[in-house]
Protein backbone atom coordinates (compact mmCIF):
# COMPACT_ATOMS: atom_id res chain seq x y z
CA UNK A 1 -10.49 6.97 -3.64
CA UNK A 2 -12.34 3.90 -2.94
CA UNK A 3 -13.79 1.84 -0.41
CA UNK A 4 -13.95 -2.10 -1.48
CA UNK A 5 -16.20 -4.56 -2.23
CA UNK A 6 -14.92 -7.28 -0.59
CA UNK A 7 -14.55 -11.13 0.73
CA UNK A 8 -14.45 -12.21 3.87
CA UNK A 9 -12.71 -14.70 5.55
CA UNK A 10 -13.66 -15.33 9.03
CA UNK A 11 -14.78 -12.83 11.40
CA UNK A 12 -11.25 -10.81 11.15
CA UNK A 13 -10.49 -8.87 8.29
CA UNK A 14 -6.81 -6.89 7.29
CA UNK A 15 -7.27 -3.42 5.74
CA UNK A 16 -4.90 -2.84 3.31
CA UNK A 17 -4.12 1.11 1.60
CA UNK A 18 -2.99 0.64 -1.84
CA UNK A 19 -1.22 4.17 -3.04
CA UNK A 20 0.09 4.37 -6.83
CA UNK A 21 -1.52 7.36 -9.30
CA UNK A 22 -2.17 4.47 -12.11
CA UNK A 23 -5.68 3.53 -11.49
CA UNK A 24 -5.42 0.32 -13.75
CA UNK A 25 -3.24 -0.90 -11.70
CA UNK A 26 -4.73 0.16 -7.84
CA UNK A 27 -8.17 -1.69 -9.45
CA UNK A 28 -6.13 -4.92 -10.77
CA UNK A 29 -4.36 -4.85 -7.04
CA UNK A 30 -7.27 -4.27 -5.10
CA UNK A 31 -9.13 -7.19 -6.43
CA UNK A 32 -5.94 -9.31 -6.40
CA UNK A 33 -5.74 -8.75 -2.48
CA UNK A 34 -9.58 -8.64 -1.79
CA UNK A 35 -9.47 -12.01 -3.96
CA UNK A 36 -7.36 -13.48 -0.96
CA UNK A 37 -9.49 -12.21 1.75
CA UNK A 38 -8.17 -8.54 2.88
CA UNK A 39 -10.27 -5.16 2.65
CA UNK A 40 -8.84 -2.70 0.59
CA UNK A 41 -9.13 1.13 0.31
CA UNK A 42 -6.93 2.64 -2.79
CA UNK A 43 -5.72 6.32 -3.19
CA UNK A 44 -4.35 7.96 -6.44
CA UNK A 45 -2.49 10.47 -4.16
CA UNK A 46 -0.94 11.29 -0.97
CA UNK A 47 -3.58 13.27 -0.20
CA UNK A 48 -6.05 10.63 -0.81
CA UNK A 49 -4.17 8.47 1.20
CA UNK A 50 -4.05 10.43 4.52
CA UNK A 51 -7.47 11.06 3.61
CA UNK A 52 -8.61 7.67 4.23
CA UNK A 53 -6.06 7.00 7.02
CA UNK A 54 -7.89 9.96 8.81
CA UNK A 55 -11.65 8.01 8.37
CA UNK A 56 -10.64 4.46 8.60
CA UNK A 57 -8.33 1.53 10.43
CA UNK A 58 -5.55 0.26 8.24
CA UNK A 59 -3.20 -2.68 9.01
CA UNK A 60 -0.58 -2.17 6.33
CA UNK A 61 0.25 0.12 3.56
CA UNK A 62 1.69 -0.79 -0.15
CA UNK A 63 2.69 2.54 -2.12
CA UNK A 64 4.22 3.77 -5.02
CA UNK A 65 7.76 5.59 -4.68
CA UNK A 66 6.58 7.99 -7.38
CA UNK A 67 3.90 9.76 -8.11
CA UNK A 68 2.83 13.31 -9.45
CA UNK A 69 3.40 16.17 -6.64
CA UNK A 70 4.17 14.18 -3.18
CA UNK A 71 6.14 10.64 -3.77
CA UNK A 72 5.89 7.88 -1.44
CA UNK A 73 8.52 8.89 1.15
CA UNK A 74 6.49 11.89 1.55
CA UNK A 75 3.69 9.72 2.23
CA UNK A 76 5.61 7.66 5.32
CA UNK A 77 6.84 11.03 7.04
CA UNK A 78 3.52 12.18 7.03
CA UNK A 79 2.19 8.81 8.74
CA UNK A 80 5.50 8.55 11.08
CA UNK A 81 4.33 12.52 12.14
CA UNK A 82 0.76 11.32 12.77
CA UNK A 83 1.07 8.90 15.65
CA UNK A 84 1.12 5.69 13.37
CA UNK A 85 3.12 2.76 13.37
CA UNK A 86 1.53 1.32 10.34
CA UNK A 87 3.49 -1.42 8.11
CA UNK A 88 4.24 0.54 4.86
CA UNK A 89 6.11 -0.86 1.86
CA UNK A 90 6.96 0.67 -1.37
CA UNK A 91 6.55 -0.60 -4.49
CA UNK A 92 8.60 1.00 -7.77
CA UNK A 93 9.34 0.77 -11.11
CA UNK A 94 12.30 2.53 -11.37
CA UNK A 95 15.14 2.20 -9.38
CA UNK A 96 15.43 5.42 -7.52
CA UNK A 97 15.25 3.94 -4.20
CA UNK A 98 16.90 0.30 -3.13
CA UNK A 99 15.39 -2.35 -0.44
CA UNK A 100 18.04 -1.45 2.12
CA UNK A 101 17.14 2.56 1.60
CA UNK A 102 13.52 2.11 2.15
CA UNK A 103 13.91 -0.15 5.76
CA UNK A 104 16.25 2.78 6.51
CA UNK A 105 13.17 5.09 6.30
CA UNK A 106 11.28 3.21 7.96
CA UNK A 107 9.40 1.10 5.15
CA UNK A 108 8.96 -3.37 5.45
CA UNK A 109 11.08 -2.77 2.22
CA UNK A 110 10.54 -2.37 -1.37
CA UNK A 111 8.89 -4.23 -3.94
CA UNK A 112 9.61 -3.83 -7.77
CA UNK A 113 7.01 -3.24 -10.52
CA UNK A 114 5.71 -5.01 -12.28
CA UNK A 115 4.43 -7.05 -9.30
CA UNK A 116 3.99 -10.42 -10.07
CA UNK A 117 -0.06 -11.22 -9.43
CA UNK A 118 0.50 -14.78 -9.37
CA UNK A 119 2.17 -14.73 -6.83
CA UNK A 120 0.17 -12.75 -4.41
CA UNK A 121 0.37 -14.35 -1.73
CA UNK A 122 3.83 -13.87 -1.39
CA UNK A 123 3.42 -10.36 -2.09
CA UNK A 124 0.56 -10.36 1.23
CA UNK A 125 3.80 -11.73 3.11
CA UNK A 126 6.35 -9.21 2.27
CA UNK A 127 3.60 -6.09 3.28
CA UNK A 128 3.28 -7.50 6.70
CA UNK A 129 0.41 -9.48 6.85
């Protein structure tokens, strides 16, 4: 868990939750997004994640489908059971879990890995912002 170092952009800045239990890739994220202007706050677990939902505000959440103990769907119930209406999108590697099954649950949608950095702002689009 980490808070970020980060840019801003006016006097308004998104909060973004990056969730995935590869920390190469939640550090090469986080500095992608902060490099267009959002805060971010990453988690290696679901239990880091509601962790930082619990102390912070956070306008949209990108997560991994799967992860070690609780996936990503676990992740959303827990959020839908907490009061919050927060944008969440998953993001996968594997293809246990289509775009049209995620909006089902509840999710902006899905978002296969790798994820294409170049492209990031794109990427800011699709989570909600």
């Amino acid at each position: 868990m980490r808070p970020s170092t980060l840019k801003r952009q006016g006097n308004f800045l998104k909060t973004l939750l990056i969730v995935d239990d590869e920390e190469l890739l939640l550090e090469a994220l986080a500095f992608a997004f902060e490099e267009e202007g959002l805060k971010t706050h990453t988690a290696q677990s679901v239990e880091d994640a509601l962790k930082i939902l619990n102390l912070f505000e956070i306008d949209a959440i990108l997560s991994d489908f799967k992860m070690p103990k609780r996936n990503g769907i676990e992740l959303l119930k827990e959020i839908q059971t907490q009061r919050k209406s927060i944008p969440f999108t998953f993001m996968s590697g594997f293809a246990e879990i289509t775009d049209a099954e995620a909006k089902s649950l509840g999710a902006k949608g899905l978002i296969p890995k790798p994820l294409d950095l170049k492209n990031i702002s794109q990427l800011i689009t699709h989570i909600g912002f």
